[in-house]
C-alpha atoms as a PDB file:
ATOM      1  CA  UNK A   1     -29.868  10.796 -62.620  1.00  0.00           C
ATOM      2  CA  UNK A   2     -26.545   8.747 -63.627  1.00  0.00           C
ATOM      3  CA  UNK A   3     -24.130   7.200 -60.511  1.00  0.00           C
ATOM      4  CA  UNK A   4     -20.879   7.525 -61.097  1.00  0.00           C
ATOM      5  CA  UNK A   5     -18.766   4.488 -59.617  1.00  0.00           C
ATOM      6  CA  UNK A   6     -15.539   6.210 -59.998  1.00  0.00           C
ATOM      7  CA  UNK A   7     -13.475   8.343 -57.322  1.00  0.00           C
ATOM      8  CA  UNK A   8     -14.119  11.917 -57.606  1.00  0.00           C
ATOM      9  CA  UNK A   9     -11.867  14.904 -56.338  1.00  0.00           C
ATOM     10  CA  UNK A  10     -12.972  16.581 -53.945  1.00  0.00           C
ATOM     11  CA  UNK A  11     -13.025  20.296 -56.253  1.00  0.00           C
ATOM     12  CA  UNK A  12     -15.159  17.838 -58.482  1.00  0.00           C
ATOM     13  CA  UNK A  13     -18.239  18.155 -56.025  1.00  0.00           C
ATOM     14  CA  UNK A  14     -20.723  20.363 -55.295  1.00  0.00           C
ATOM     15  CA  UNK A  15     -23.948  20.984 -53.446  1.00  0.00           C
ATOM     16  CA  UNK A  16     -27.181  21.747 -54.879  1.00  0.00           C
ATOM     17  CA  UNK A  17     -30.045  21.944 -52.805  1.00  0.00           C
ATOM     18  CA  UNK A  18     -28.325  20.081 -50.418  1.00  0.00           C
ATOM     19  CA  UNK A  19     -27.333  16.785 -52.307  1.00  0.00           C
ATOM     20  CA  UNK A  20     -23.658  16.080 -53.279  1.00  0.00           C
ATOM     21  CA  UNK A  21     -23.261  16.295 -57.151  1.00  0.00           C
ATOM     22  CA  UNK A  22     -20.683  16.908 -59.830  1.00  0.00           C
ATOM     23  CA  UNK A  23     -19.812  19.980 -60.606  1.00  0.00           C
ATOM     24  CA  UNK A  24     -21.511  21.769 -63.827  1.00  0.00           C
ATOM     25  CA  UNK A  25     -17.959  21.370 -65.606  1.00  0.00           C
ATOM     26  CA  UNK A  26     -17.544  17.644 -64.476  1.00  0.00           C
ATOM     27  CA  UNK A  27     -20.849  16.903 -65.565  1.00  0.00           C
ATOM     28  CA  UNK A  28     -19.995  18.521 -68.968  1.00  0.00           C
ATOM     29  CA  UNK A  29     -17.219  16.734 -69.571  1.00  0.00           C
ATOM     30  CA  UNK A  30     -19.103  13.204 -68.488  1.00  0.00           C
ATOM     31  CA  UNK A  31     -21.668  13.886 -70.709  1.00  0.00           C
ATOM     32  CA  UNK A  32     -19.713  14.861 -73.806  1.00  0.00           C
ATOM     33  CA  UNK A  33     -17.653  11.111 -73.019  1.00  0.00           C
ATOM     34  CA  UNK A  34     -20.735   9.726 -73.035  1.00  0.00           C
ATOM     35  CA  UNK A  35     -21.648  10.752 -76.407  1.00  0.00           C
ATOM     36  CA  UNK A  36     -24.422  13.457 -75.689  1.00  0.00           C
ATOM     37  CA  UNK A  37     -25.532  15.206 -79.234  1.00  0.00           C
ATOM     38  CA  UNK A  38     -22.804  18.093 -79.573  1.00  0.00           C
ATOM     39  CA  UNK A  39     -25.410  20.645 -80.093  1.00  0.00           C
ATOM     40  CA  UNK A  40     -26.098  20.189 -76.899  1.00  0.00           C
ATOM     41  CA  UNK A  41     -23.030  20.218 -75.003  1.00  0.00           C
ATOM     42  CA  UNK A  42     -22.291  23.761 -76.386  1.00  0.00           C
ATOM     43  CA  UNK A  43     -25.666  24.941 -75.387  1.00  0.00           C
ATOM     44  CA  UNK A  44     -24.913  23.423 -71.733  1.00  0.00           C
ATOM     45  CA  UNK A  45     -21.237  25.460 -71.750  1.00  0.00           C
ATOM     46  CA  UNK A  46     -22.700  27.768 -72.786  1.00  0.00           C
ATOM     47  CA  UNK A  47     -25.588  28.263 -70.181  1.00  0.00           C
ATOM     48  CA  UNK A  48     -23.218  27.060 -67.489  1.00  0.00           C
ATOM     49  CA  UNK A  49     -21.301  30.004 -67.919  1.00  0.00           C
ATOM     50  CA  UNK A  50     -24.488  32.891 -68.702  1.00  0.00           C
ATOM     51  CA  UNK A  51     -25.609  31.208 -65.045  1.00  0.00           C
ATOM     52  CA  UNK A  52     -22.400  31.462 -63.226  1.00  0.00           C
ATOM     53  CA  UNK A  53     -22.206  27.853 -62.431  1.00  0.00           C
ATOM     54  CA  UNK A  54     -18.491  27.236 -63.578  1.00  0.00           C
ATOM     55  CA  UNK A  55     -16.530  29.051 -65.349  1.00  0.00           C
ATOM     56  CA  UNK A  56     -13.572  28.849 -68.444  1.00  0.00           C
ATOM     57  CA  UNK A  57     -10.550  27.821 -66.255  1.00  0.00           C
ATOM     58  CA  UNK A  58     -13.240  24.766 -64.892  1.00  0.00           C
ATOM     59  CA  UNK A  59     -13.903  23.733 -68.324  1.00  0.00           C
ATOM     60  CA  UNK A  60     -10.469  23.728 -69.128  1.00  0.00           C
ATOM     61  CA  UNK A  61      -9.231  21.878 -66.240  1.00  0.00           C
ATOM     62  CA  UNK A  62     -11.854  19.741 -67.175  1.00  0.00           C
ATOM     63  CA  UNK A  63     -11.436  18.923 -70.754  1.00  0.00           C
ATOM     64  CA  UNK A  64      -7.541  18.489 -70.458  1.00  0.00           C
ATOM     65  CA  UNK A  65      -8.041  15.835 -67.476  1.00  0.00           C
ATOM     66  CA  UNK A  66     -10.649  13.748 -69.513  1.00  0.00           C
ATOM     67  CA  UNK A  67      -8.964  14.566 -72.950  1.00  0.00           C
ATOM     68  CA  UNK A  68     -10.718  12.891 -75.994  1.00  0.00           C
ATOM     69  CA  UNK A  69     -14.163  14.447 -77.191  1.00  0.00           C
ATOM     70  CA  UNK A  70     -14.445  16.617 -74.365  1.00  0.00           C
ATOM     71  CA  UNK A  71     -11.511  18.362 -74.352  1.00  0.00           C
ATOM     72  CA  UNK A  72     -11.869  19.082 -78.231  1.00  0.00           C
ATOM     73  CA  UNK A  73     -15.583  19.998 -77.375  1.00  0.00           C
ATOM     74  CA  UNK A  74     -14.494  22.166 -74.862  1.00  0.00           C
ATOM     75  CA  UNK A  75     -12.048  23.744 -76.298  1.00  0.00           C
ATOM     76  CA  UNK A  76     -13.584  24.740 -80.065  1.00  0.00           C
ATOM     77  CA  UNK A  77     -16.758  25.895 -77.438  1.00  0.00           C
ATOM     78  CA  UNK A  78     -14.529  27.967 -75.643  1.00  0.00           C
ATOM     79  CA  UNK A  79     -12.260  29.092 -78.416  1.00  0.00           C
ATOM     80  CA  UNK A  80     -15.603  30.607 -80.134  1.00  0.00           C
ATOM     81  CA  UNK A  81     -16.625  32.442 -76.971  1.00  0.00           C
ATOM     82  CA  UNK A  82     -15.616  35.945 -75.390  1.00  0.00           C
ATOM     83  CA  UNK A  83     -13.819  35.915 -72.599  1.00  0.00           C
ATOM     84  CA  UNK A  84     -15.945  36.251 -69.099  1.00  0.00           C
END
């Protein structure tokens, strides 16, 4: 479980089970700034999307708000995918 100590918006939040967390594209994008193995992060875009927990305009938002690795993780993910 990781804190985050900055200010979230409020479309950045979710429920699950009923604690307040990030939402699956949020959490994405953290993780890929944080230097999780690539390999990964496609695998968890990938599954977020299968499971209906975000979905490609999320990601986007996402990855052109934090910029950097995650939005060129991101994108070359979603680039490589079908359309849902």
């Amino acid at each position: 479980m990781r804190l985050h100590t900055n200010r979230l918006k409020p479309e950045e939040i979710t429920n699950r089970e009923g604690l307040q967390v990030t939402t699956a594209a949020r959490t994405i994008a953290d993780v890929a700034i944080d230097g999780l193995a690539e390999e990964q992060i496609v695998q968890a875009i990938q599954e977020a999307l299968q499971r209906g927990l975000t979905t490609r305009k999320e990601l986007m938002a996402q990855a052109m708000y934090q910029g950097g690795r995650a939005k060129r993780i991101i994108h070359q993910t979603l680039k490589g995918d079908d359309p849902l």
